[in-house]
Protein backbone atom coordinates (compact mmCIF):
# COMPACT_ATOMS: atom_id res chain seq x y z
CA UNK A 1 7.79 9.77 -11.70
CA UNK A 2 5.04 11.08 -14.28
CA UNK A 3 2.61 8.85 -13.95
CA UNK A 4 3.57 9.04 -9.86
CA UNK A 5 2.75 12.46 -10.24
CA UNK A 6 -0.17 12.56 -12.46
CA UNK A 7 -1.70 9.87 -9.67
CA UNK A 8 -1.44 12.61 -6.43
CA UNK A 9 -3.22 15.04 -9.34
CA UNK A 10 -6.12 12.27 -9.55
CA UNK A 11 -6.43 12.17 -6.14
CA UNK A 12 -6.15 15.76 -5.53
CA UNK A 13 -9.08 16.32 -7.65
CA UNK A 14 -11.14 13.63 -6.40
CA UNK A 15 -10.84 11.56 -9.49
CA UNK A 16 -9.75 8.99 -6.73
CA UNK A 17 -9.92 8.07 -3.25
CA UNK A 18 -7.31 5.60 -3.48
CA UNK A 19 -4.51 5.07 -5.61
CA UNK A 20 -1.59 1.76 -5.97
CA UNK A 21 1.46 2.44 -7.89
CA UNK A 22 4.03 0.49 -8.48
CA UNK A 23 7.87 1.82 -8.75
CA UNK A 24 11.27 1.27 -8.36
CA UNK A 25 12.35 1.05 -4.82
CA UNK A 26 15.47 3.57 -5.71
CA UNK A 27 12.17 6.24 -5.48
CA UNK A 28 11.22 5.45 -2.53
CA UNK A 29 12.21 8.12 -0.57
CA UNK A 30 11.27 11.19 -3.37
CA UNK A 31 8.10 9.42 -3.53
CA UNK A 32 7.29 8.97 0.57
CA UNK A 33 8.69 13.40 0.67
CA UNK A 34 6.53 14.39 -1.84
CA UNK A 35 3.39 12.71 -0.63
CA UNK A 36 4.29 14.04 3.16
CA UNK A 37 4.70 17.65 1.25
CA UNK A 38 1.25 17.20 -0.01
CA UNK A 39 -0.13 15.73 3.55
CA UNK A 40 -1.37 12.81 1.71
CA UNK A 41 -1.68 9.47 4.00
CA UNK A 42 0.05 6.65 2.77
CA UNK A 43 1.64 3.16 3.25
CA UNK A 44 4.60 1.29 1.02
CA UNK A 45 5.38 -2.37 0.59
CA UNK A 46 8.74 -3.25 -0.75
CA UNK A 47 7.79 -6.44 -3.30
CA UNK A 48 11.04 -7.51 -3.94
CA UNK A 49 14.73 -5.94 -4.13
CA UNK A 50 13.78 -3.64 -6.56
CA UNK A 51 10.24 -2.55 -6.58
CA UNK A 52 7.74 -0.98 -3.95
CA UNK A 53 3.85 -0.74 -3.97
CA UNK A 54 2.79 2.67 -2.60
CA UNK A 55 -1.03 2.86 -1.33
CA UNK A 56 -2.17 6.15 -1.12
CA UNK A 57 -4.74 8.94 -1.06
CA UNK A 58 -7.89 9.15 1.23
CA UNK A 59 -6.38 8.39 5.16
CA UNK A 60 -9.37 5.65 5.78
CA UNK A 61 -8.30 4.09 2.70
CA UNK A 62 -4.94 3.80 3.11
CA UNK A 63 -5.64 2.29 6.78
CA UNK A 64 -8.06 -0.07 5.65
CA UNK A 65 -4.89 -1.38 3.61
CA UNK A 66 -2.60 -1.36 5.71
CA UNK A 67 -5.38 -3.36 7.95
CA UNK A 68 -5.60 -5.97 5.59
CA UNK A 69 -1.99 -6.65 6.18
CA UNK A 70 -0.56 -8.43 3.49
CA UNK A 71 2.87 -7.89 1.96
CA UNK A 72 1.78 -8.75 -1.77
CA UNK A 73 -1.12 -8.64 -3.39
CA UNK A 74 -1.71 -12.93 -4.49
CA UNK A 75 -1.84 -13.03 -0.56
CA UNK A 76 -5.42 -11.32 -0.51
CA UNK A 77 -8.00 -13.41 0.02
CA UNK A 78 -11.20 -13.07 -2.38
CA UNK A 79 -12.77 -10.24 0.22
CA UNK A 80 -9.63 -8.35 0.26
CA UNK A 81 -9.41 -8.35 -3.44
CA UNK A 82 -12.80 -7.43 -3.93
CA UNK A 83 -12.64 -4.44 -1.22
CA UNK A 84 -8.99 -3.32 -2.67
CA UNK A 85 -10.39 -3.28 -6.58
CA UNK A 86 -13.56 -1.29 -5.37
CA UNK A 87 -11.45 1.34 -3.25
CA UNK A 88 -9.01 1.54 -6.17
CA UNK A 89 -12.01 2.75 -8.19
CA UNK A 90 -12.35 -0.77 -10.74
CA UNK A 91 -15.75 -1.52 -12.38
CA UNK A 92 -17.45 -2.94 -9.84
CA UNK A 93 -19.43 -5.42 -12.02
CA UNK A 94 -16.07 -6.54 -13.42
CA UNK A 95 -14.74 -6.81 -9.30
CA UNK A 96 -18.09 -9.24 -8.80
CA UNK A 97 -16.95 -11.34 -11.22
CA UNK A 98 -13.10 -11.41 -10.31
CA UNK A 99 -14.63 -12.04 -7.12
CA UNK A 100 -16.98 -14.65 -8.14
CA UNK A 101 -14.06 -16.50 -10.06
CA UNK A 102 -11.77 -16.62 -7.03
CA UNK A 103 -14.71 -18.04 -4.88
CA UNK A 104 -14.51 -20.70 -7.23
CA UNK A 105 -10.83 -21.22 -7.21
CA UNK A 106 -11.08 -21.79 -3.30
CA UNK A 107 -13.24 -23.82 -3.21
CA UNK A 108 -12.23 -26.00 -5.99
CA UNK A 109 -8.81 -25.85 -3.93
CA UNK A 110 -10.92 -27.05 -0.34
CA UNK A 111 -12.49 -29.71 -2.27
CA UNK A 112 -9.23 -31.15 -3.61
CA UNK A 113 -7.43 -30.59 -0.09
CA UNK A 114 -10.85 -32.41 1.15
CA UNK A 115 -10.54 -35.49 -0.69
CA UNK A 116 -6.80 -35.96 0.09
């Protein structure tokens, strides 16, 4: 819960406009009251039996998430990546080329399904 809490500090201060954390689902519901105590928008995935992914911070962030729609992150597709690194504040030169490199990856995959 430290590093939960230093992340609503980030964002409090601007350091961030969107923030992903990852914790165990048995803090689910501390987690969801003290981001509704602070008024801070967010949305929660459950990845498996024991872990959640919490999205939050600025409100047109979080709903561009939960607009994307996708339970886990693998399921992004390259744009989705490349718009969810550069909310989450990544390099965005380093988000080009992770973005780049899946491009790649696809289409490699078309080809293959292609000439099937």
């Amino acid at each position: 819960m430290k590093v939960f809490i230093h992340h609503i500090y980030e964002y409090q201060k601007g350091l961030r406009n969107l923030i992903l954390h990852t914790a165990p689902i048995d803090y689910q519901e501390q987690i969801k009251a003290k981001l509704e105590r602070n008024k801070i928008a967010y949305h929660i995935e459950q990845i498996n039996s024991s872990k959640i992914n919490v999205f939050f911070g600025a409100p047109e962030c979080v709903a561009v998430v939960k607009e994307i729609n996708k339970k886990f992150l693998n399921e992004y597709t390259p744009e989705e990546d490349f718009i969810l690194g550069t909310m989450l504040g990544y390099d965005r030169k380093l988000q080009c080329s992770r973005f780049l490199k899946f491009k790649k990856q696809e289409q490699n995959r078309l080809t293959l399904v292609a000439n099937s």
